[in-house]
Protein backbone atom coordinates (compact mmCIF):
# COMPACT_ATOMS: atom_id res chain seq x y z
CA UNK A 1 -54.23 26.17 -35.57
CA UNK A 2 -56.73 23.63 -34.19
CA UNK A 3 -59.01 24.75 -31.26
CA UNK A 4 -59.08 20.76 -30.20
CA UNK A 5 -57.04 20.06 -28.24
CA UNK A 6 -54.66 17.24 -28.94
CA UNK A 7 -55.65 14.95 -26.79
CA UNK A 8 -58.67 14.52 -27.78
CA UNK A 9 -58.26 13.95 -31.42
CA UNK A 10 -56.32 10.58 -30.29
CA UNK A 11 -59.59 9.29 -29.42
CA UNK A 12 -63.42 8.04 -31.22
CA UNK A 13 -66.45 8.31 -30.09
CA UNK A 14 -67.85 5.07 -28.89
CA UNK A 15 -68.67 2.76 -31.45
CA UNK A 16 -72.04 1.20 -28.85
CA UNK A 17 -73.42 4.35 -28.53
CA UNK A 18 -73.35 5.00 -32.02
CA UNK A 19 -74.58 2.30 -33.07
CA UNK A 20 -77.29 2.08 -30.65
CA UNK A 21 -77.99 5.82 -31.44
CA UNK A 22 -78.02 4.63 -35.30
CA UNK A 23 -80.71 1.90 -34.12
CA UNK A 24 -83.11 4.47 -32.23
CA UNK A 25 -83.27 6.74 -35.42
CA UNK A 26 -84.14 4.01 -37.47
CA UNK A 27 -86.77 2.47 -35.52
CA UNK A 28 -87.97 6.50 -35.35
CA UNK A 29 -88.41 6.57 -38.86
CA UNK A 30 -90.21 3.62 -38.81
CA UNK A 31 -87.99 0.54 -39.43
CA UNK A 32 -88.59 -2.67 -37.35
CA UNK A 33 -85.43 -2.29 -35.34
CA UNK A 34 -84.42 -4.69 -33.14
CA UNK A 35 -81.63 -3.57 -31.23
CA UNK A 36 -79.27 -6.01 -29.27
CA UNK A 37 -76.52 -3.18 -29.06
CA UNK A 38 -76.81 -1.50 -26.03
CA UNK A 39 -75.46 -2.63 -22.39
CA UNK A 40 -78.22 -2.25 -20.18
CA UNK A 41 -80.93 -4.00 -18.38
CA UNK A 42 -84.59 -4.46 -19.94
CA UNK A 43 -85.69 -4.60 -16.14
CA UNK A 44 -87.07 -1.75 -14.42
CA UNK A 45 -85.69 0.33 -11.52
CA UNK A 46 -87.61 -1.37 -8.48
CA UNK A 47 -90.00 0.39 -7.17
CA UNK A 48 -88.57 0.46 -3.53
CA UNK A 49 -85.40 2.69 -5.18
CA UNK A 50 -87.96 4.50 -6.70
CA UNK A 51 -89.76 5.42 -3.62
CA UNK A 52 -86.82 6.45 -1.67
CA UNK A 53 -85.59 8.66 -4.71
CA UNK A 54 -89.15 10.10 -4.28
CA UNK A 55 -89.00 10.89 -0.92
CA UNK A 56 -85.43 12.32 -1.18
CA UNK A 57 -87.17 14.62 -3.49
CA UNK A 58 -89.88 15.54 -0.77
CA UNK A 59 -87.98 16.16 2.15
CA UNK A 60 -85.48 18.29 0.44
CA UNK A 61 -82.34 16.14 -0.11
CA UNK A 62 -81.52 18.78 -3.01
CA UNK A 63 -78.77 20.52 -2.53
CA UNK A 64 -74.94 19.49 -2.74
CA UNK A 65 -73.52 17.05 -1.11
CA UNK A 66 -69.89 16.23 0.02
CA UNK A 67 -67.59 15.64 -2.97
CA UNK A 68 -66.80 12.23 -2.46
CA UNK A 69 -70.99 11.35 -1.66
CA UNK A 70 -73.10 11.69 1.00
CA UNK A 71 -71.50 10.00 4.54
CA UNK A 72 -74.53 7.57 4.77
CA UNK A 73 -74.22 6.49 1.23
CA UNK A 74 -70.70 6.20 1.75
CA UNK A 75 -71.06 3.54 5.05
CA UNK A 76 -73.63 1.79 3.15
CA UNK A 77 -71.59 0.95 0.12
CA UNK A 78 -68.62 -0.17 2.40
CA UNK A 79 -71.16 -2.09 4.46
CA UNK A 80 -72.20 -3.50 0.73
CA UNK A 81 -68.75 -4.32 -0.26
CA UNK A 82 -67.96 -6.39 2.93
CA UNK A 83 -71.28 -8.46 3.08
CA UNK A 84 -71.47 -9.19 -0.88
CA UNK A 85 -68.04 -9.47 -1.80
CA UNK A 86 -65.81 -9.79 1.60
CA UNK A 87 -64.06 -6.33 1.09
CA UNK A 88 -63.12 -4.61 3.82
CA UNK A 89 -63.31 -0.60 3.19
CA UNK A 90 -64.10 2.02 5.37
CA UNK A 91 -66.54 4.99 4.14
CA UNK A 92 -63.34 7.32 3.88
CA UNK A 93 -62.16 4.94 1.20
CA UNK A 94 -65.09 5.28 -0.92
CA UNK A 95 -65.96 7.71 -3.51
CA UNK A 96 -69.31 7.87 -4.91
CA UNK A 97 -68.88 8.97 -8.48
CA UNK A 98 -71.33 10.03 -11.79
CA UNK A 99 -71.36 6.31 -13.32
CA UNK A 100 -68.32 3.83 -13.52
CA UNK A 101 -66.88 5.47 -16.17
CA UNK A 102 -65.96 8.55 -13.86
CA UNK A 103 -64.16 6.09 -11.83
CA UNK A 104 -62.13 4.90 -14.38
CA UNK A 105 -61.26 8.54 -16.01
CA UNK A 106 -60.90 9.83 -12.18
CA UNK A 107 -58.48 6.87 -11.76
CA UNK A 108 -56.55 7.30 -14.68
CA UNK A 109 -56.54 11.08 -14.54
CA UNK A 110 -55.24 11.60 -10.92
CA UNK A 111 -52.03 8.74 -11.90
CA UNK A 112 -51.00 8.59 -15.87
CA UNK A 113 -47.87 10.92 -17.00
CA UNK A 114 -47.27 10.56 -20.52
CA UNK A 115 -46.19 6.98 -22.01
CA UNK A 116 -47.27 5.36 -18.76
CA UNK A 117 -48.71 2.15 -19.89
CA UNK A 118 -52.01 0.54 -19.02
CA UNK A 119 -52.50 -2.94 -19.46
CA UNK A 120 -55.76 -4.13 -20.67
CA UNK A 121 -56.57 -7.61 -21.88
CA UNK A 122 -58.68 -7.84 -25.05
CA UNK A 123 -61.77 -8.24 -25.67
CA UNK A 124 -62.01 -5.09 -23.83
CA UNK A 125 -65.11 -2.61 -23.26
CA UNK A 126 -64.85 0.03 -25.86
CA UNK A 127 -64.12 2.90 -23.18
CA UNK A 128 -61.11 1.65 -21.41
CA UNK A 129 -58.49 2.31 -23.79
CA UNK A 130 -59.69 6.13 -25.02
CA UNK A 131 -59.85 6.59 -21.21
CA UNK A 132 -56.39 5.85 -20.96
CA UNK A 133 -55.25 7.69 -24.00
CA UNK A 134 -57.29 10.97 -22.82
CA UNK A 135 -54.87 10.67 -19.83
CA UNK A 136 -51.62 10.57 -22.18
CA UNK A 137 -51.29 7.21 -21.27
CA UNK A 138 -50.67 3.94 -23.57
CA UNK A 139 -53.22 0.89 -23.80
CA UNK A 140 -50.92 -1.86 -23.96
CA UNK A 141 -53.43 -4.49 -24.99
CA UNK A 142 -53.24 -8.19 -24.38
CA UNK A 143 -55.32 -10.31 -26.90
CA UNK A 144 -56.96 -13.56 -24.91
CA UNK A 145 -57.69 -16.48 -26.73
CA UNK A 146 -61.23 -18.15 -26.72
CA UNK A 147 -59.84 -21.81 -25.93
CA UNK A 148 -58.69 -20.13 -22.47
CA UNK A 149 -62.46 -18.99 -22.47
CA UNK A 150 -61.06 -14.96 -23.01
CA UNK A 151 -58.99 -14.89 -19.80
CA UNK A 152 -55.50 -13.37 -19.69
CA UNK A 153 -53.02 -15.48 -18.21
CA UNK A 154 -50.24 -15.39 -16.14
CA UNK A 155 -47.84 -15.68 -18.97
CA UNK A 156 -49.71 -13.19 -20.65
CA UNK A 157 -49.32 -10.54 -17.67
CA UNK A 158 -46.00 -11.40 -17.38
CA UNK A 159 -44.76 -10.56 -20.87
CA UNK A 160 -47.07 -7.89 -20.71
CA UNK A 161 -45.16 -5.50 -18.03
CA UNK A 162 -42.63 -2.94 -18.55
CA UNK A 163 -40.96 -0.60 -16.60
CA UNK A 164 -43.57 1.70 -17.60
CA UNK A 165 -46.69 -0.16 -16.44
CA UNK A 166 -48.39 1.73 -13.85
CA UNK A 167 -51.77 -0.33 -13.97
CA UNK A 168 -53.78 -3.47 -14.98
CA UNK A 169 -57.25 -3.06 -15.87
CA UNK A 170 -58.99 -6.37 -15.41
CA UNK A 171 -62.98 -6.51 -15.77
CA UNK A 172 -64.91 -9.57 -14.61
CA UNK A 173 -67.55 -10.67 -15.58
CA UNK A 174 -66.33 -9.27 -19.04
CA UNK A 175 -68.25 -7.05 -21.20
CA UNK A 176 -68.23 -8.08 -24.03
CA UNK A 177 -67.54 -11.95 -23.65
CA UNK A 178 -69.17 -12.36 -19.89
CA UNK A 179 -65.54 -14.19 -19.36
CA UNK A 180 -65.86 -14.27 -15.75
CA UNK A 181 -62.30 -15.39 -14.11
CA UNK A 182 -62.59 -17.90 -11.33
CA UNK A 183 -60.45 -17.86 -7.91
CA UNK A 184 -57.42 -19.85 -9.61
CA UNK A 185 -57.27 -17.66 -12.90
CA UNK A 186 -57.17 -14.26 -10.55
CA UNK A 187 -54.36 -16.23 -8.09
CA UNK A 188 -52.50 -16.88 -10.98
CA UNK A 189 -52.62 -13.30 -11.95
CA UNK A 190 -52.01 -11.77 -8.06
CA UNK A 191 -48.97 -13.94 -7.53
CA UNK A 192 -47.80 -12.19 -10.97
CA UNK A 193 -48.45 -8.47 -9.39
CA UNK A 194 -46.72 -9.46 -6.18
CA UNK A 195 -43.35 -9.67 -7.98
CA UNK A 196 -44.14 -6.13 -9.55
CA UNK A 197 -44.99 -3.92 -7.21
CA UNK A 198 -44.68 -0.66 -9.52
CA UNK A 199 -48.00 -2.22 -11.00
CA UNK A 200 -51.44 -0.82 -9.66
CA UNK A 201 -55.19 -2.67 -10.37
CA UNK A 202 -58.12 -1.21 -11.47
CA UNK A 203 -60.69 -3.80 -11.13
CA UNK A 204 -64.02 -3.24 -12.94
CA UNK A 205 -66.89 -5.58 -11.11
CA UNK A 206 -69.74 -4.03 -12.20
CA UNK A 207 -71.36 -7.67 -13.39
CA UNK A 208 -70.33 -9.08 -10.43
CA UNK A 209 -73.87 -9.63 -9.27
CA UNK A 210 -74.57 -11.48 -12.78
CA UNK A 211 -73.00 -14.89 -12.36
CA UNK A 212 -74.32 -18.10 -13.70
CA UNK A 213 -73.79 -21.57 -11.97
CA UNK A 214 -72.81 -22.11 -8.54
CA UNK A 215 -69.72 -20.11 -8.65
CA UNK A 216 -69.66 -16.82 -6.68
CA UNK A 217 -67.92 -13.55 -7.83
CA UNK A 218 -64.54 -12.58 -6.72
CA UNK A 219 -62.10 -9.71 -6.84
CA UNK A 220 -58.91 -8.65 -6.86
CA UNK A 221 -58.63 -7.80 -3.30
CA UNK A 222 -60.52 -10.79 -1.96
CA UNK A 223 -58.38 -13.12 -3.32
CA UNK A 224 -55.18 -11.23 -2.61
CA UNK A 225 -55.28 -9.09 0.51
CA UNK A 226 -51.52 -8.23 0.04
CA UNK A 227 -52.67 -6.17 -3.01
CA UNK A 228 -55.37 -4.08 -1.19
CA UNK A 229 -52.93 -0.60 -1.11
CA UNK A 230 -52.56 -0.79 -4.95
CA UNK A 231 -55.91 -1.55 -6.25
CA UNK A 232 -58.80 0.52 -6.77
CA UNK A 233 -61.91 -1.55 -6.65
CA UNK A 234 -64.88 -0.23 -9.21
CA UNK A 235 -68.15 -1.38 -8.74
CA UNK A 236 -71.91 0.40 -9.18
CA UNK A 237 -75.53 -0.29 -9.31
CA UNK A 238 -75.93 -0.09 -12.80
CA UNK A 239 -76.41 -3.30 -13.93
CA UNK A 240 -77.44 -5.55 -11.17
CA UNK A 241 -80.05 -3.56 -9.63
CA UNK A 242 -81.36 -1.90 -13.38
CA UNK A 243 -80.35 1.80 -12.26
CA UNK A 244 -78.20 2.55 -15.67
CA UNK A 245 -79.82 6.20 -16.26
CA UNK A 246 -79.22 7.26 -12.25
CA UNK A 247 -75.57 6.99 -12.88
CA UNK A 248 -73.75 5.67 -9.95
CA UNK A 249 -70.10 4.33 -10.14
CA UNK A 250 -68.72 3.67 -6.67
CA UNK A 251 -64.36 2.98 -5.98
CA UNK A 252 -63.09 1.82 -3.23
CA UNK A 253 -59.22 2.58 -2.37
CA UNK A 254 -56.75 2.91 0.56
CA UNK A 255 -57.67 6.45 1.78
CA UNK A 256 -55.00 8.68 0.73
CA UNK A 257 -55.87 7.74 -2.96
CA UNK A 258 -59.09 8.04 -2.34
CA UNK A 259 -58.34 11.25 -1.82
CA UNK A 260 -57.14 12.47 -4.49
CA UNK A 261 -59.28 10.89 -6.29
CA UNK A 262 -61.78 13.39 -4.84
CA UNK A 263 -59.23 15.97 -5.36
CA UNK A 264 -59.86 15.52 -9.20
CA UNK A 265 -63.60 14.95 -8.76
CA UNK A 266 -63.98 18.29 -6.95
CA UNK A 267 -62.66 19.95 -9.26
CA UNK A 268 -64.58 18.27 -12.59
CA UNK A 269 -68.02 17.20 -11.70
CA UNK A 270 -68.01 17.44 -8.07
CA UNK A 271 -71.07 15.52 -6.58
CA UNK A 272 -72.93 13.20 -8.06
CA UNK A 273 -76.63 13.84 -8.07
CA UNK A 274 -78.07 14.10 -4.33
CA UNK A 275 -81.64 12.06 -5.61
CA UNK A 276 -79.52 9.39 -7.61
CA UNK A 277 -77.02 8.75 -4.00
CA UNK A 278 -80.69 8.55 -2.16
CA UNK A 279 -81.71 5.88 -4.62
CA UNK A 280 -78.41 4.01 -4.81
CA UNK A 281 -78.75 3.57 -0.81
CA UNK A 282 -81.91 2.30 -1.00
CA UNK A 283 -80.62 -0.44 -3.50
CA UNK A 284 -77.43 -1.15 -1.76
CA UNK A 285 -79.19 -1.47 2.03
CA UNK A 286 -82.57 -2.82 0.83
CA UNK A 287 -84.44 -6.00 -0.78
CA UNK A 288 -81.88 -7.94 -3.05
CA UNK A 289 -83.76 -11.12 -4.16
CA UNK A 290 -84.98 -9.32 -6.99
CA UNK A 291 -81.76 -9.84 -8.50
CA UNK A 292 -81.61 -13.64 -8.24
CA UNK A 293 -85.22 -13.57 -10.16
CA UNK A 294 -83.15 -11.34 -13.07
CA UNK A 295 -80.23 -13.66 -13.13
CA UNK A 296 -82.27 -16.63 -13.79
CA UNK A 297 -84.11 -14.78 -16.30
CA UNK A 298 -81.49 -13.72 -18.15
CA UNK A 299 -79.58 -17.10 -17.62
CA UNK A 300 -82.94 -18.29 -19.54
CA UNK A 301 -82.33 -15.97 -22.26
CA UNK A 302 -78.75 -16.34 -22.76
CA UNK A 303 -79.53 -20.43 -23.34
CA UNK A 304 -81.88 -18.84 -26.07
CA UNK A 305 -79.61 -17.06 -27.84
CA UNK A 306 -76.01 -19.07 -27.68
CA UNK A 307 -78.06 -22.19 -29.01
CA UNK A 308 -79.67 -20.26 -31.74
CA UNK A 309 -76.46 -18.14 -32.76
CA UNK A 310 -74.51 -21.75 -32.76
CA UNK A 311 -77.60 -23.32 -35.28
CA UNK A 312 -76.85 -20.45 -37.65
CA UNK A 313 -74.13 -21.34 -40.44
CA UNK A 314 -71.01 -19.94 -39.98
CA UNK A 315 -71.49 -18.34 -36.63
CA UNK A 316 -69.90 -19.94 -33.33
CA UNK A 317 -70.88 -18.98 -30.02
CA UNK A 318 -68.91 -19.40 -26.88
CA UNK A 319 -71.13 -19.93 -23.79
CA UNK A 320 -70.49 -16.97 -21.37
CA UNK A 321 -70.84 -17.56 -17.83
CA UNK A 322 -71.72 -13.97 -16.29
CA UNK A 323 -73.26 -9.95 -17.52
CA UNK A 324 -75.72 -10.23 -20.15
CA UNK A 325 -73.83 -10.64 -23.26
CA UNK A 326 -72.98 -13.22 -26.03
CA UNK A 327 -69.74 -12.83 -28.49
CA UNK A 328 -69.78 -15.12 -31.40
CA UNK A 329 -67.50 -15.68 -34.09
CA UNK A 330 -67.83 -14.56 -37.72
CA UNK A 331 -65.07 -16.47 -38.89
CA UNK A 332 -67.36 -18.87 -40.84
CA UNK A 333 -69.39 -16.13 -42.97
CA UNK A 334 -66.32 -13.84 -43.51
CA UNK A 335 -66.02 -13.50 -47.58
CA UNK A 336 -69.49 -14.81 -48.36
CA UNK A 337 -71.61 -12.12 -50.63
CA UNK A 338 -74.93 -11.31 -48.44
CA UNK A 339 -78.57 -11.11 -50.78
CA UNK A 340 -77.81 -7.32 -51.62
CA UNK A 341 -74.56 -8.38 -52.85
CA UNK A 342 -72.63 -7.00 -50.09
CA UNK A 343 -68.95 -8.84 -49.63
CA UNK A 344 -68.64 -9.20 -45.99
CA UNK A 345 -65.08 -8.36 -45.38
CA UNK A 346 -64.86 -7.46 -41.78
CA UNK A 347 -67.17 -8.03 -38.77
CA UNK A 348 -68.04 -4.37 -39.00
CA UNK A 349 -69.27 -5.10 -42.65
CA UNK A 350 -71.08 -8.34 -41.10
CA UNK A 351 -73.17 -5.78 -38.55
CA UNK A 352 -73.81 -3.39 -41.14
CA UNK A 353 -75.39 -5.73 -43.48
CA UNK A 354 -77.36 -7.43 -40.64
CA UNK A 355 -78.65 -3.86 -39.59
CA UNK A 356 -79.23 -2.82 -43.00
CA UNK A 357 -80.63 -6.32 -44.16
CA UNK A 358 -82.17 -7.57 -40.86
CA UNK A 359 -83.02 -4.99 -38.87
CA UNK A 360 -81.61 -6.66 -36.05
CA UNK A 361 -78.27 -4.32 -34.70
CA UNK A 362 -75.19 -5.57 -33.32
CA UNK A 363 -71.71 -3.92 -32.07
CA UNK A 364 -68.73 -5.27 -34.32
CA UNK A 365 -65.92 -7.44 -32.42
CA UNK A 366 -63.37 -4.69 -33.59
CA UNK A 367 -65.26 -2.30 -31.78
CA UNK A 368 -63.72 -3.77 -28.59
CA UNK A 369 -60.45 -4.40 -29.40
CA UNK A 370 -60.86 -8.06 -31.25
CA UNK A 371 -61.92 -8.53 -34.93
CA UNK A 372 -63.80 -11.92 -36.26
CA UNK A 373 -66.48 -11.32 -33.87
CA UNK A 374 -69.76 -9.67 -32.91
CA UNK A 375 -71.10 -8.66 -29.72
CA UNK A 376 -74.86 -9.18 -28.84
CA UNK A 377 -77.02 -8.08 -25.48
CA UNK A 378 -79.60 -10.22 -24.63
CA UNK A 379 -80.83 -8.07 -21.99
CA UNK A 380 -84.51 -7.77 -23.90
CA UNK A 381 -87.33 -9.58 -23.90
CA UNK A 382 -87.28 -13.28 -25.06
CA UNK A 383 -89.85 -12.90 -27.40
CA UNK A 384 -87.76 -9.98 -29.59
CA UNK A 385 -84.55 -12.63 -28.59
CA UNK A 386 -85.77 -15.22 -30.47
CA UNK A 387 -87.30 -12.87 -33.30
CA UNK A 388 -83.45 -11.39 -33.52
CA UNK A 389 -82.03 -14.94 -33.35
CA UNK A 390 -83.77 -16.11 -36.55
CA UNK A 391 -83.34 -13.00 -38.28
CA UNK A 392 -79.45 -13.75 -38.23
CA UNK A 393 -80.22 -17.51 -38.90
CA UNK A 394 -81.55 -16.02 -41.74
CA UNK A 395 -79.70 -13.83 -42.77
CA UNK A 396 -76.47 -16.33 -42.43
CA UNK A 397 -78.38 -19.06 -44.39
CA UNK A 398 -79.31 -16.45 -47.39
CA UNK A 399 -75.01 -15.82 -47.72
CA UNK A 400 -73.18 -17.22 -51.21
């Protein structure tokens, strides 16, 4: 008999850590690595998070704090919520947890029975449906097409739910296409949950903050108040203010499942680090035009790369519209014999190669849900951008 416990064997380890893992041993042993894997900000922590994290540290703010996060933190990120993204939450409906991937395992933890079903539209972050199947719950997953610019529609949804469908989980901007749905694709989709209301949301804006154009981010809630005592709204400082090691994920939820959402939490991790709350106020109450000055930046950098992934043969690049990521098709390489005389059969044999080949690493379309493509991060410099960029120009010119 197995020590593992069942559960977990229905689930993989994720496929961007790995291969970003894969990346940092290579470029260890001394391989010119270029890794355009991983999800996170080149950007430093600003200094004025630093500081306060410092002075936490100095005046003693070291010991545990409430469950749910620390009162002031708590009143700040509702305060945050309102002013940034017109949600109205009090600081009893907001749990500060240990990254936003605590949010979404507290969320499915404290609701999924067995075969409860979890919508999730596809191209989907690697997480969400192992999440869901840790919880003895089914991923039901919804495969978006690329002329609808990787949005579910209403049609979709609609086909979509069961009697068994206890939530949506709908993540905008989208990692990994930066899909980002406008006012009129999320109306489409409320007026759809209005006529089920056994159907909870679990709204993932943690790239809210990285939007390109004039368009502003919106959520669930914003758009449809009527939905506000079935959703849970995820958000964080991760990305937008370049805090991905302090490991903040915040929810916000009518109260009572807020609370049991702390139930869970109390009994797993508990609090999340006192320091890491002290800096997450500072960046939720403080400066915030540094992150303007990042968007353009990276707005810079994802002109870079879409036009140079389009120039190289076979590859076809969609231009995403918000987080820091670019998803291009392999269709037109698929089958073609690479210099080493690898057959690429797969977009997972397409990253391989380019690793092994190029140097340059990439997460495989398959890896989130939707094979044919590959998913880059051009949150590094420019210069190693464009270095990467012709690498795979390369590399895709060099295929018979």
């Amino acid at each position: 008999m197995s020590i593992i416990a069942e559960r977990l064997q229905r689930v993989t380890p994720s496929q961007t850590v790995a291969i970003t893992q894969k990346a940092r041993e290579l470029r260890a042993a001394g391989q010119d690595i270029i890794s355009l894997s991983a999800g996170e900000p080149d950007f430093d922590t600003p200094d004025f998070i630093k500081e306060a994290a410092i002075r936490a540290i100095h005046v003693g703010e070291t010991k545990y704090t409430e469950v749910a996060g620390t009162l002031v933190l708590r009143k700040a990120v509702a305060g945050w919520l309102n002013r940034d993204f017109g949600l109205d939450y009090t600081a009893e409906e907001v749990c500060i947890s240990t990254g936003g991937k605590q949010v979404i395992y507290n969320t499915m933890a404290a609701t999924l029975n067995a075969g409860d079903e979890v919508i999730i539209p596809a191209p989907a972050w690697v997480s969400y449906p192992d999440i869901v199947k840790l919880a003895d719950g089914v991923p039901v997953l919804v495969q978006t097409a690329p002329e609808n610019g990787f949005r579910m529609t209403a049609d979709q949804l609609r086909a979509a739910i069961t009697p068994k469908t206890k939530w949506l989980m709908l993540n905008s901007p989208s990692n990994p296409t930066g899909a980002v749905y406008r006012e009129d694709d999320l109306r489409a989709l409320t007026d759809v949950l209005l006529e089920h209301p056994h159907v909870w949301v679990l709204t993932d804006d943690m790239y809210a903050k990285l939007i390109y154009g004039s368009e502003a981010a919106c959520t669930v809630v914003q758009v449809e108040p009527k939905l506000r005592e079935r959703t849970v709204t995820m958000n964080g400082v991760s990305k937008a203010y370049a805090m991905t090691g302090w490991r903040i994920g915040v929810s916000a939820a009518p109260a009572a499942f807020t609370k049991q959402l702390v139930k869970l939490q109390g009994q797993s991790t508990s609090n999340t680090c006192s320091i890491a709350q002290a800096a997450a106020l500072a960046a939720v109450t403080g400066p915030q035009d540094f992150i303007a000055e990042m968007v353009s930046v990276y707005k810079e950098r994802r002109d870079l790369v879409v036009g140079m992934l389009n120039d190289a043969p076979g590859l076809s690049c969609m231009v995403p519209n918000g987080a820091f990521y670019a998803f291009p098709s392999v269709e037109g390489v698929l089958g073609k014999t690479t210099s080493k005389g690898i057959v690429l059969d797969s977009d997972e044999a397409f990253v391989t190669a380019l690793l092994d080949e190029t140097g340059v690493a990439a997460v495989h379309g398959s890896a989130f849900l939707t094979p044919g493509y590959f998913r880059v991060s051009y949150a590094t410099s420019t210069e190693l951008l464009r270095e990467a960029c012709t690498r795979i120009q390369n590399f895709c010119r060099s295929l018979v």
